[in-house]
Protein backbone atom coordinates (compact mmCIF):
# COMPACT_ATOMS: atom_id res chain seq x y z
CA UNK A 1 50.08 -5.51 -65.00
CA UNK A 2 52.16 -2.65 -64.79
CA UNK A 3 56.17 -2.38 -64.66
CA UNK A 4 58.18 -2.41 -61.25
CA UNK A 5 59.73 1.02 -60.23
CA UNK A 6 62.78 -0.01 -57.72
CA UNK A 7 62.79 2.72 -55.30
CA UNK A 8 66.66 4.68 -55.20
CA UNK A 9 66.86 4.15 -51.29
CA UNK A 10 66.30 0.05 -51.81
CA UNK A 11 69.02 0.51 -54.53
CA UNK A 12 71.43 1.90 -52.42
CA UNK A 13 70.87 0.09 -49.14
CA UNK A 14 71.26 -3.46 -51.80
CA UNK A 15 74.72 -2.16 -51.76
CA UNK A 16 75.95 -0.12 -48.47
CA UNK A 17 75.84 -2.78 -46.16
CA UNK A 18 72.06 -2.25 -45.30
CA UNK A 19 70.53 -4.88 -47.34
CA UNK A 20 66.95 -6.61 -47.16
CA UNK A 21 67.38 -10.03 -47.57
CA UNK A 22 64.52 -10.58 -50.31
CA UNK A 23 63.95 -14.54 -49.48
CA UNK A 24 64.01 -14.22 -45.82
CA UNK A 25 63.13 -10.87 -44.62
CA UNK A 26 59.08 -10.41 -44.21
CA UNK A 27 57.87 -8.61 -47.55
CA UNK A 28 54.74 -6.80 -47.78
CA UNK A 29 52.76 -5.78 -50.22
CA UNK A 30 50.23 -2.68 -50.02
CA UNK A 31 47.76 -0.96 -51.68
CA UNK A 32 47.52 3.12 -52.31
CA UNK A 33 44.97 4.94 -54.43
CA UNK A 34 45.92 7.13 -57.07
CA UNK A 35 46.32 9.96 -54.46
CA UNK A 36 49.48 9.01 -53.62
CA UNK A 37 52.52 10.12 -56.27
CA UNK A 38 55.09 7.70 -55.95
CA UNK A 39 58.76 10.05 -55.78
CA UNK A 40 62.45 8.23 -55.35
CA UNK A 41 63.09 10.61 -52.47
CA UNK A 42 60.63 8.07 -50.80
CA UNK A 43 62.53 5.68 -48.55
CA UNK A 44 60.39 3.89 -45.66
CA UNK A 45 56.31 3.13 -45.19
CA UNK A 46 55.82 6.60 -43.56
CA UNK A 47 56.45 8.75 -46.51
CA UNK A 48 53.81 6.57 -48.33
CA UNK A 49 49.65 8.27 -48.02
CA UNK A 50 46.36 7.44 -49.16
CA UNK A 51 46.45 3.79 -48.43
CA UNK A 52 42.91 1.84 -49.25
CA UNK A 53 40.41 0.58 -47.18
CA UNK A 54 37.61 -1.74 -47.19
CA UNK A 55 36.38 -5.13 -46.23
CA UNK A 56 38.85 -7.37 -47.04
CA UNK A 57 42.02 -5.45 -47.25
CA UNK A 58 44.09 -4.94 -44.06
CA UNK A 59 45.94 -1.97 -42.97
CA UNK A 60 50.09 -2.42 -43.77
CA UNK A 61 49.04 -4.88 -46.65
CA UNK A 62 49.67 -8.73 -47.19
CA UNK A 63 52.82 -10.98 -46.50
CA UNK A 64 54.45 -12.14 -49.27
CA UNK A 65 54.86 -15.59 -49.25
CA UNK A 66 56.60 -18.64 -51.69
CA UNK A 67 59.85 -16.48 -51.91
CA UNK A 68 62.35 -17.67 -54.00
CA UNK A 69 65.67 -15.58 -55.98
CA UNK A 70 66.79 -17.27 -58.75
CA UNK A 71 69.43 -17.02 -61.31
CA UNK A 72 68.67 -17.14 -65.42
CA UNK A 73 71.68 -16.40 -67.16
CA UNK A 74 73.18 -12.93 -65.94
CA UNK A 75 69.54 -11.96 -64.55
CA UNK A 76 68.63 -12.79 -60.69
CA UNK A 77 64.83 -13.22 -60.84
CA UNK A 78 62.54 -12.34 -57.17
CA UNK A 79 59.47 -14.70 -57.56
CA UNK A 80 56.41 -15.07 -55.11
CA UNK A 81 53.35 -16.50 -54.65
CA UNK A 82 50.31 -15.06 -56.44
CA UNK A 83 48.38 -12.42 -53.48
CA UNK A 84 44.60 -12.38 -53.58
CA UNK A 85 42.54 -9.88 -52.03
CA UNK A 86 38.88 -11.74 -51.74
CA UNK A 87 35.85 -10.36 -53.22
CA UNK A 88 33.57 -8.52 -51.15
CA UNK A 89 30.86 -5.94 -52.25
CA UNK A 90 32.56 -3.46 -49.65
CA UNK A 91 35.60 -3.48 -50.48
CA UNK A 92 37.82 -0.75 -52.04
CA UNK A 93 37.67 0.26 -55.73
CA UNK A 94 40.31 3.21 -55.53
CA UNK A 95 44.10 0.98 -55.90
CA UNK A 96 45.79 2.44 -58.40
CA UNK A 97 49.60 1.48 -56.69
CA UNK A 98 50.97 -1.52 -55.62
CA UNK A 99 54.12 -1.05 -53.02
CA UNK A 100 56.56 -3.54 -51.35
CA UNK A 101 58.74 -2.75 -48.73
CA UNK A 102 60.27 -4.86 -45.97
CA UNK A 103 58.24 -4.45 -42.74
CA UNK A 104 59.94 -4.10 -39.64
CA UNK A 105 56.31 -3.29 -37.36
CA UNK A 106 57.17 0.64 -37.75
CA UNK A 107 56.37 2.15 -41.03
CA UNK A 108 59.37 4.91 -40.09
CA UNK A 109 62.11 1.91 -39.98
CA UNK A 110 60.04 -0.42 -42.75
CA UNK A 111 61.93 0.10 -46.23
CA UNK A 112 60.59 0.93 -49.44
CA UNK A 113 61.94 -1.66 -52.41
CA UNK A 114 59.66 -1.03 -55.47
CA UNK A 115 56.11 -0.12 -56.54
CA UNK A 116 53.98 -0.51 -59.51
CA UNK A 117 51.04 1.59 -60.65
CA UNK A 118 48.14 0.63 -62.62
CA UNK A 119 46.98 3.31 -65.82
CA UNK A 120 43.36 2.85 -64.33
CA UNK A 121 42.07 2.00 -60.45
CA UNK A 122 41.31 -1.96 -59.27
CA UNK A 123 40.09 -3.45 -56.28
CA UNK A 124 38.12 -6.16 -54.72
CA UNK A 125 34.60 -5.06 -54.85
CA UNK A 126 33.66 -6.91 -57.86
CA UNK A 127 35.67 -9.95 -57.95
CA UNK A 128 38.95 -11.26 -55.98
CA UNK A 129 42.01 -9.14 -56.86
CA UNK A 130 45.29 -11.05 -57.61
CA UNK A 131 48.76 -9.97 -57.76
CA UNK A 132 50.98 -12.47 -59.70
CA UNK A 133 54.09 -13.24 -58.32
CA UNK A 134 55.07 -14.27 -62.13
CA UNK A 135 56.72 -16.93 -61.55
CA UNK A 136 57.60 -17.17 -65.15
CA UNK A 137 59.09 -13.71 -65.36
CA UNK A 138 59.97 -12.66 -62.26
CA UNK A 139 58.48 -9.78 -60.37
CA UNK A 140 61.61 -8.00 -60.38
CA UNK A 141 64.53 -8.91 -62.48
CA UNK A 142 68.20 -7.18 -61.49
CA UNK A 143 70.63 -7.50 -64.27
């Protein structure tokens, strides 16, 4: 599993006033092939291209659910549930990034927080595809 890149826009919005409120807030996770070139000047769902497709994977991604922030020492950990995109011999072979952003229904008002890329493409066409929501380490630890 790759590392999380926080987007600069989530960053700054965490502290302007404009937050997403990481427990409550509906999180999504989607799924872009290698295509896209993640950039920090990125800020809400339409700058994002080249999301996947296939059986088995809907368009705007999957809800994140089992939310929970917690505190370890000086490091607030963002845990969720493991995601699983279900096997199926049509589905798509061409991920390469994962993305989360809070969804608002528009992708021009739905904000960016982080994304992580794989070194090689994955998908669901040979076996389900799970996320871990490492609930051990945290899928995104601000210090």
């Amino acid at each position: 599993m790759g590392t999380p890149v926080v987007y600069n826009q989530f960053k700054l919005k965490q502290h302007n006033g404009n937050a997403i409120d990481l427990d409550t807030d509906t999180i999504k996770v989607l799924i872009v092939s290698s295509v896209y070139i993640p950039s920090q000047s990125h800020a809400f769902v339409s700058d994002i291209s080249n999301e996947v497709t296939g059986v088995g994977y809907t368009a705007g991604g999957k809800v994140v659910t089992g939310v929970t922030l917690t505190l370890d020492g000086n490091t607030v950990k963002w845990l969720h549930d493991d995601i699983t995109w279900t096997a199926n011999p049509s589905g798509f072979t061409n991920g390469r990034h994962f993305i989360w952003y809070h969804s608002t229904g528009n992708p021009s008002t739905s904000k960016l927080i982080m994304y992580m890329s794989e070194s090689v493409n994955f998908g669901n066409s040979s076996g389900d595809l799970t996320l871990d929501g490492s609930a051990t380490t945290g899928v995104l630890n601000i210090v």
